[in-house]
PDB file of N, CA and C in Angstrom:
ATOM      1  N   UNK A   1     -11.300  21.172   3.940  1.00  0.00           N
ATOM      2  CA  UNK A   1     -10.082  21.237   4.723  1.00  0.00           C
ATOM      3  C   UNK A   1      -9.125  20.138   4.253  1.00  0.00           C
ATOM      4  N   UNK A   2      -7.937  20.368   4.429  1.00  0.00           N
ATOM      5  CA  UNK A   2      -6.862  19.636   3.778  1.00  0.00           C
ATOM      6  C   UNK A   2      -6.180  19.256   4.413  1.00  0.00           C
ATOM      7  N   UNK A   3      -5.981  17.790   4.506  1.00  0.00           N
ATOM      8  CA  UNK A   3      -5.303  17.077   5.784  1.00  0.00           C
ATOM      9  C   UNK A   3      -3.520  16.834   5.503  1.00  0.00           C
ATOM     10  N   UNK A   4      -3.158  16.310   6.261  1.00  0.00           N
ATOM     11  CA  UNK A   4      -1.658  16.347   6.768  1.00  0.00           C
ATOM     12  C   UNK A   4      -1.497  15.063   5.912  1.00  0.00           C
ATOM     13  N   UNK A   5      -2.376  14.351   5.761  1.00  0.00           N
ATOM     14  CA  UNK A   5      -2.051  12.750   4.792  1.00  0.00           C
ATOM     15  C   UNK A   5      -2.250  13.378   3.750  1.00  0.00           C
ATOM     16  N   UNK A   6      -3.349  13.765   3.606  1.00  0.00           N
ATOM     17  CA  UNK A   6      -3.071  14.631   1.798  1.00  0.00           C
ATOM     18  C   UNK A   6      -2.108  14.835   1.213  1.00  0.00           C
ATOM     19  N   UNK A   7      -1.576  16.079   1.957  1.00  0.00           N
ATOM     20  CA  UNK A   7      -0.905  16.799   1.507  1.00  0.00           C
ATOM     21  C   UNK A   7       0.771  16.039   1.408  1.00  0.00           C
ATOM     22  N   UNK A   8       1.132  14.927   2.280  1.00  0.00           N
ATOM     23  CA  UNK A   8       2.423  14.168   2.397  1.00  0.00           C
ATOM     24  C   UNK A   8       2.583  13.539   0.682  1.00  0.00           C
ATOM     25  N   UNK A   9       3.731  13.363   1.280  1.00  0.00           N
ATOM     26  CA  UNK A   9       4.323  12.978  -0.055  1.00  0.00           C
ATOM     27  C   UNK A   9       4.604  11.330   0.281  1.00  0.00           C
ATOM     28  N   UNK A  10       4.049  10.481  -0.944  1.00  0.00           N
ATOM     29  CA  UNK A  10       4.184   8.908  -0.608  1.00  0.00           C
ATOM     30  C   UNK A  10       5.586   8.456  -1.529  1.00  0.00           C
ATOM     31  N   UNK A  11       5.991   7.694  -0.682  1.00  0.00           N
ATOM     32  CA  UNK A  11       7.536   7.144  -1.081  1.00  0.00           C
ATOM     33  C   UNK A  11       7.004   5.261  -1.523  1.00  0.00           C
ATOM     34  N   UNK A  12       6.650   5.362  -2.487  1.00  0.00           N
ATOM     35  CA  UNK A  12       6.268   4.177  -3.173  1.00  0.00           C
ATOM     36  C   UNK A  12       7.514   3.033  -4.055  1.00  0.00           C
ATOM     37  N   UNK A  13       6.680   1.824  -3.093  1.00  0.00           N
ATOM     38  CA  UNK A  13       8.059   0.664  -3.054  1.00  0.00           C
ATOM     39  C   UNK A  13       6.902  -0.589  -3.701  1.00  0.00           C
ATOM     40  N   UNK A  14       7.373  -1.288  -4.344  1.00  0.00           N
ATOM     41  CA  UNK A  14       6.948  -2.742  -4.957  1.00  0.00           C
ATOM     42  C   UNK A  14       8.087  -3.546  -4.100  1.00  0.00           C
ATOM     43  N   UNK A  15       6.916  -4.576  -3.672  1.00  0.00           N
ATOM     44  CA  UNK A  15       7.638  -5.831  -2.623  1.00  0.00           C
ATOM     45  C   UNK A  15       9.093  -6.706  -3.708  1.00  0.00           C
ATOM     46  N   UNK A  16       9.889  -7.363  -2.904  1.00  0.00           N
ATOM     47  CA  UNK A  16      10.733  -7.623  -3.930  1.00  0.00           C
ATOM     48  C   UNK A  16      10.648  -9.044  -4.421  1.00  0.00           C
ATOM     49  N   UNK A  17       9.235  -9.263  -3.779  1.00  0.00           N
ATOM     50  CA  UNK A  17       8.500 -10.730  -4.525  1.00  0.00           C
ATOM     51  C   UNK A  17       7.566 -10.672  -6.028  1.00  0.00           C
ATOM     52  N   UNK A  18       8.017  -9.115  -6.292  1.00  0.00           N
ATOM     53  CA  UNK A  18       6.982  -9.057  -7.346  1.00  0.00           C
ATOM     54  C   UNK A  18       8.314  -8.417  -8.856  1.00  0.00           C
ATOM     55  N   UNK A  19       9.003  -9.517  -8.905  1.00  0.00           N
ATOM     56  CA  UNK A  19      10.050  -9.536 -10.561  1.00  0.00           C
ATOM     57  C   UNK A  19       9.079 -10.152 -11.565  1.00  0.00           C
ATOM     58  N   UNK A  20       8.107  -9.050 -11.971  1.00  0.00           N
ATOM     59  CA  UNK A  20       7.471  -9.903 -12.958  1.00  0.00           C
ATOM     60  C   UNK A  20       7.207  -8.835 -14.037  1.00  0.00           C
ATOM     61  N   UNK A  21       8.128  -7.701 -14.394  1.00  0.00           N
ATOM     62  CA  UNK A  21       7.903  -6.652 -15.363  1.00  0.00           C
ATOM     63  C   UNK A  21       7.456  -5.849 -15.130  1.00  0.00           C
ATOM     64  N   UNK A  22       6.881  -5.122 -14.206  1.00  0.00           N
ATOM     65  CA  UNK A  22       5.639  -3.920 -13.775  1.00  0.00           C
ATOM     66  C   UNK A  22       4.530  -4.371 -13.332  1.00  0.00           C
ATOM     67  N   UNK A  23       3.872  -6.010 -13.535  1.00  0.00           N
ATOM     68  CA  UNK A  23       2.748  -6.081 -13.502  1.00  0.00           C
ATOM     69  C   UNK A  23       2.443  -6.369 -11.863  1.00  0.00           C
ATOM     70  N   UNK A  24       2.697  -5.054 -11.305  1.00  0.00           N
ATOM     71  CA  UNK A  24       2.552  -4.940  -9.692  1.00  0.00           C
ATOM     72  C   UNK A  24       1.408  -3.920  -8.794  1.00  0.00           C
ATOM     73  N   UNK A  25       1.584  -4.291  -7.889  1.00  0.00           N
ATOM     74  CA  UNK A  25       0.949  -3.518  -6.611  1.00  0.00           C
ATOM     75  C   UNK A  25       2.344  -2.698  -5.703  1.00  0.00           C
ATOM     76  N   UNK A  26       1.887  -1.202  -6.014  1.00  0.00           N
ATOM     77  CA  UNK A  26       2.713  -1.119  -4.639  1.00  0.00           C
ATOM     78  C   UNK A  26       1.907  -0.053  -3.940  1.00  0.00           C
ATOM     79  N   UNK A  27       3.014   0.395  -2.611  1.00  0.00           N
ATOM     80  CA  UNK A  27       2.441   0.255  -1.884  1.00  0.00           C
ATOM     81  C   UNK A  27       3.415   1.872  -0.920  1.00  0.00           C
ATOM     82  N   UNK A  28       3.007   2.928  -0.324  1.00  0.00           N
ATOM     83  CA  UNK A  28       3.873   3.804   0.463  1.00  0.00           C
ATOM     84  C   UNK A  28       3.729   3.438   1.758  1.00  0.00           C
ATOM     85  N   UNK A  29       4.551   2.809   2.846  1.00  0.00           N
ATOM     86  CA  UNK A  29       4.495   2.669   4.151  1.00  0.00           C
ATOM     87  C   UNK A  29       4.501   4.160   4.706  1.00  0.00           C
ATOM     88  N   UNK A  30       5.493   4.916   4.132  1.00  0.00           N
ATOM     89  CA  UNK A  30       5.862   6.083   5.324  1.00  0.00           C
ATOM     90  C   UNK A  30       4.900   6.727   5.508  1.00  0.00           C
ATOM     91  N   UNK A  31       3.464   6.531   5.660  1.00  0.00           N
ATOM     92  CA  UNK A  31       2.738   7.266   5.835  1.00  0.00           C
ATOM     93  C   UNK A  31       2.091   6.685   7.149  1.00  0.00           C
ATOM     94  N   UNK A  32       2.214   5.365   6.884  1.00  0.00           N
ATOM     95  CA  UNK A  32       1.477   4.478   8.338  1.00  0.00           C
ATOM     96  C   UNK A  32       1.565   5.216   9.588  1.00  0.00           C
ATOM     97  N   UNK A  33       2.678   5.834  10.022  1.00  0.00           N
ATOM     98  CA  UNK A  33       2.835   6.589  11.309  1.00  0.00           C
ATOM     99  C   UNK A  33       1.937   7.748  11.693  1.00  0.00           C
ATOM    100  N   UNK A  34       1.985   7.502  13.017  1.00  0.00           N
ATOM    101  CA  UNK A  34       1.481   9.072  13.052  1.00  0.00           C
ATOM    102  C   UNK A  34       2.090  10.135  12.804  1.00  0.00           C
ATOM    103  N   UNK A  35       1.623  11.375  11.960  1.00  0.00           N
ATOM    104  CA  UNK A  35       0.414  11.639  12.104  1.00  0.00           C
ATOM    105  C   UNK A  35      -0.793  11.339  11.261  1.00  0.00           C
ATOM    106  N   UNK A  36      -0.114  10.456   9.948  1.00  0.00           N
ATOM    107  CA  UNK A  36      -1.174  10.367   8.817  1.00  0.00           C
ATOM    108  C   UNK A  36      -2.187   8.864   9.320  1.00  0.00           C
ATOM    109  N   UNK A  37      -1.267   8.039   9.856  1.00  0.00           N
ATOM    110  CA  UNK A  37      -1.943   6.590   9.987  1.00  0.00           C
ATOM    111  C   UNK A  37      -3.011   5.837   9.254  1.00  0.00           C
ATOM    112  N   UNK A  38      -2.255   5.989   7.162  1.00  0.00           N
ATOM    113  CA  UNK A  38      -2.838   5.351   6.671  1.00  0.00           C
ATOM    114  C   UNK A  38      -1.590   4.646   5.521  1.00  0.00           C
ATOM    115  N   UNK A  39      -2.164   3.670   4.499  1.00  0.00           N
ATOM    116  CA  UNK A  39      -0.578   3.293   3.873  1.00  0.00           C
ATOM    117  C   UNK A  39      -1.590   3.196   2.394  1.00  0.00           C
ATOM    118  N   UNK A  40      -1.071   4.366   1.634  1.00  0.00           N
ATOM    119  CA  UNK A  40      -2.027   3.858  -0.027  1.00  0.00           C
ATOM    120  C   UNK A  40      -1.113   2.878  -0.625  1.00  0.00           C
ATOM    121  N   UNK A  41      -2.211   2.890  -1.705  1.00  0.00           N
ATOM    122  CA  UNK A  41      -1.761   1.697  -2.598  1.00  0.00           C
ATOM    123  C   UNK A  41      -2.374   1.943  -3.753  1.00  0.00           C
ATOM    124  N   UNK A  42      -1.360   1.767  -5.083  1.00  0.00           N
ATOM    125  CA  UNK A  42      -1.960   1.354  -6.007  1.00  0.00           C
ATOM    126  C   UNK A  42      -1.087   1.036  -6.974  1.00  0.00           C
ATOM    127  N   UNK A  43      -2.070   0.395  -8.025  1.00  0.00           N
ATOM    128  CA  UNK A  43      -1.551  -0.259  -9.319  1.00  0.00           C
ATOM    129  C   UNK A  43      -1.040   0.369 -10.054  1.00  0.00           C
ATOM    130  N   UNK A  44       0.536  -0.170 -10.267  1.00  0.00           N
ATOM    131  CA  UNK A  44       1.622   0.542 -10.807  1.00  0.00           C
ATOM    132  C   UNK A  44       1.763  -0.483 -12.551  1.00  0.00           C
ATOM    133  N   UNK A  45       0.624  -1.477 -12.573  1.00  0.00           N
ATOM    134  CA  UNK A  45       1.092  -2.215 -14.240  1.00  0.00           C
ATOM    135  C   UNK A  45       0.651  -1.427 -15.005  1.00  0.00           C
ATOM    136  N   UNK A  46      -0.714  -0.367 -14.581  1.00  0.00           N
ATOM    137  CA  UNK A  46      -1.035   0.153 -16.071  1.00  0.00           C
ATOM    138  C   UNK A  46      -0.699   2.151 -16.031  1.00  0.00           C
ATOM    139  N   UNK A  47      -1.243   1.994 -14.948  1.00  0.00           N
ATOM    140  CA  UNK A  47      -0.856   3.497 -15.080  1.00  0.00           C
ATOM    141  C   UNK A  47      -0.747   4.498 -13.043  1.00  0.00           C
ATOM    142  N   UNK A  48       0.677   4.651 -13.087  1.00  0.00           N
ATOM    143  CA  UNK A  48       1.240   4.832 -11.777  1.00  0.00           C
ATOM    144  C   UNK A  48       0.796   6.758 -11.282  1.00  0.00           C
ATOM    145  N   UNK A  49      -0.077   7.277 -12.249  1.00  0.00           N
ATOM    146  CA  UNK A  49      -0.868   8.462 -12.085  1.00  0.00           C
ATOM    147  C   UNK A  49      -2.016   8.278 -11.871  1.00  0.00           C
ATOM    148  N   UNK A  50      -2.751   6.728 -11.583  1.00  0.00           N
ATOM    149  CA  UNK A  50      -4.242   6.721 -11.949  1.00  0.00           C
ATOM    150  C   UNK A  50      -4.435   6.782 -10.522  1.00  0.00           C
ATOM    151  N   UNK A  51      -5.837   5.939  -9.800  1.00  0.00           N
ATOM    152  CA  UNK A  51      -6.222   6.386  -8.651  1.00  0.00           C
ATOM    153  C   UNK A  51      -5.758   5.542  -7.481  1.00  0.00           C
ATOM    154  N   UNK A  52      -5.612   5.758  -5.944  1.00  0.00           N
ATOM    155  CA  UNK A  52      -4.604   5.496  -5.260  1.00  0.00           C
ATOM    156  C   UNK A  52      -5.779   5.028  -4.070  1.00  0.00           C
ATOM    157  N   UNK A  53      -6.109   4.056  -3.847  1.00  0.00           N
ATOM    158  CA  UNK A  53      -6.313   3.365  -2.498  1.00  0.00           C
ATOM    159  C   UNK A  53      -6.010   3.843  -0.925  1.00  0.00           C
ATOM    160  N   UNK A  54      -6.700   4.708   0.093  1.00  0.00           N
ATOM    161  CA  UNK A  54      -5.618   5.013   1.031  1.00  0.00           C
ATOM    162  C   UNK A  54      -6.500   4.056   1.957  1.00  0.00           C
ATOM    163  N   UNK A  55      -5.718   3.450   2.822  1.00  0.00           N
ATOM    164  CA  UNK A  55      -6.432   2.064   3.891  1.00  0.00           C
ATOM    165  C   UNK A  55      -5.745   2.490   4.698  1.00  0.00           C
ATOM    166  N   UNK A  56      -6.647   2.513   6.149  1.00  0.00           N
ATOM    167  CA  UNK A  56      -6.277   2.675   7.730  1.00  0.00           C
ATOM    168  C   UNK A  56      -4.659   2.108   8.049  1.00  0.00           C
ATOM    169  N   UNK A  57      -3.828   2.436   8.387  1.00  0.00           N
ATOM    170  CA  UNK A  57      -2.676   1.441   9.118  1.00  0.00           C
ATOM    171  C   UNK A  57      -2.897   0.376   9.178  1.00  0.00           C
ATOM    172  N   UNK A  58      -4.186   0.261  10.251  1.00  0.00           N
ATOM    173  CA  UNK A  58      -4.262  -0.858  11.106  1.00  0.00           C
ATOM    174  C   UNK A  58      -4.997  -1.841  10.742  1.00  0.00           C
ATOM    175  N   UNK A  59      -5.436  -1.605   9.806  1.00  0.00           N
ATOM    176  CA  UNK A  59      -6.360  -2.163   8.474  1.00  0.00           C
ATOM    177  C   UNK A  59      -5.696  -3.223   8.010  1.00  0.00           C
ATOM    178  N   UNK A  60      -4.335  -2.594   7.300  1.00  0.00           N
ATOM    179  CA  UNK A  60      -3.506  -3.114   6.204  1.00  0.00           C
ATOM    180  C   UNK A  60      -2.268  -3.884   7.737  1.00  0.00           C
ATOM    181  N   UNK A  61      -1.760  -3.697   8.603  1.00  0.00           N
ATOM    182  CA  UNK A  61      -1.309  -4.381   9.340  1.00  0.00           C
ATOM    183  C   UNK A  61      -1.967  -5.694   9.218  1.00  0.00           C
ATOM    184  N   UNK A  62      -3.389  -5.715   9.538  1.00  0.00           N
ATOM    185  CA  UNK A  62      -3.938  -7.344   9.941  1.00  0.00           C
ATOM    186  C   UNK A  62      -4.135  -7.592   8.845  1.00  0.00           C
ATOM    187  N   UNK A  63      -4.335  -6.981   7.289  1.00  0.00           N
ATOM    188  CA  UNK A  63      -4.059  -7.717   6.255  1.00  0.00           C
ATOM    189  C   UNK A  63      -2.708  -8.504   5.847  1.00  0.00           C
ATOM    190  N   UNK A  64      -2.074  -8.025   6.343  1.00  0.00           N
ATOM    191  CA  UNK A  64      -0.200  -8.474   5.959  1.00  0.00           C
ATOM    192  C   UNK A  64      -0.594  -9.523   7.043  1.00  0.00           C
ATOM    193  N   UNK A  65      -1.056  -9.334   8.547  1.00  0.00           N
ATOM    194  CA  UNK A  65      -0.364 -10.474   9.520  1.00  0.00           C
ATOM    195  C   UNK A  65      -1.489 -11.837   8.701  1.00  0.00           C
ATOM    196  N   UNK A  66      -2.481 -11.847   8.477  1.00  0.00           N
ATOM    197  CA  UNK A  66      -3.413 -13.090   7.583  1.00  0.00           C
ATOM    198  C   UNK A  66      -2.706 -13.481   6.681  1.00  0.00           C
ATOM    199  N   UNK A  67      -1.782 -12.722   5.708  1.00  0.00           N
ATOM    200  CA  UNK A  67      -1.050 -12.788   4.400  1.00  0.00           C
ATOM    201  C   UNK A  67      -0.146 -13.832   4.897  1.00  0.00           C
ATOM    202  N   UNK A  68       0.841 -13.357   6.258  1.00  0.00           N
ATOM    203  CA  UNK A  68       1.812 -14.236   6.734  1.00  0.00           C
ATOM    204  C   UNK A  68       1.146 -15.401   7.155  1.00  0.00           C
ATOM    205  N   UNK A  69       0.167 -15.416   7.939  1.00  0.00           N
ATOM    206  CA  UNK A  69      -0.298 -17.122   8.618  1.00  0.00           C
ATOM    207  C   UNK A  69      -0.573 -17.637   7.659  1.00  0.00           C
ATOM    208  N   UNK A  70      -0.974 -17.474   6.144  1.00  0.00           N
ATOM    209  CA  UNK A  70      -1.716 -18.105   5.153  1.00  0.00           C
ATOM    210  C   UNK A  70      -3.264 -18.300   5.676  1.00  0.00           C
ATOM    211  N   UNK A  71      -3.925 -17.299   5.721  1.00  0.00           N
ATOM    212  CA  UNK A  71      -4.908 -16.908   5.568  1.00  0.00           C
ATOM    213  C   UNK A  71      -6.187 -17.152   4.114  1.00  0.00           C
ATOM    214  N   UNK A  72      -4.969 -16.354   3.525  1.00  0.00           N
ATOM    215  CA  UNK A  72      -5.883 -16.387   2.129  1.00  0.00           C
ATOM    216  C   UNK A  72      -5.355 -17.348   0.853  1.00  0.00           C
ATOM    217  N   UNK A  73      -4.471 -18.313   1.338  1.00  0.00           N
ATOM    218  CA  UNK A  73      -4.079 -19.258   0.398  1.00  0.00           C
ATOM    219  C   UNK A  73      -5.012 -20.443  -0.259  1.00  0.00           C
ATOM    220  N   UNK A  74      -5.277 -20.287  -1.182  1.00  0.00           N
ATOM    221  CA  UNK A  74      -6.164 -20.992  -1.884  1.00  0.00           C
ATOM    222  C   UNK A  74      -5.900 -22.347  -2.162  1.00  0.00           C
ATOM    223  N   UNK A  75      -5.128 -22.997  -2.004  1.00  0.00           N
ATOM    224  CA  UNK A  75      -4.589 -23.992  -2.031  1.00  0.00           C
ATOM    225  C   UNK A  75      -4.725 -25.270  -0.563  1.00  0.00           C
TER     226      UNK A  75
END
């Protein structure tokens, strides 16, 4: 069976922190909503046909809100 996220079409955006030639991550929000409530992702440096990541909404929400507190800053 073939779902409603499947079948959508992803509107894929690179953050505008990433001016570094292609060598990026991006990323389709418009899918986060319901009814699909997931946001893929994938690596657009080597090849933007290869395979695509799809993560829960709510998943990738509390990944971004850790991203903002500095969570994962190594430093």
């Amino acid at each position: 069976m073939t779902t409603k996220a499947e079948t959508a079409t992803p509107r894929w955006f690179t953050s505008s922190y990433s001016d570094n030639g292609g060598a990026c991550v991006e990323v389709a929000t418009n899918l986060a909503a319901a009814p699909h409530g997931i946001v893929p992702v994938r690596d657009s440096k080597n090849d933007t046909t290869g395979p695509v990541l799809t993560i829960p909404a709510a998943a990738f929400t509390s990944f971004l809100t850790g991203v903002r507190a500095g969570e994962f800053d190594t430093a």
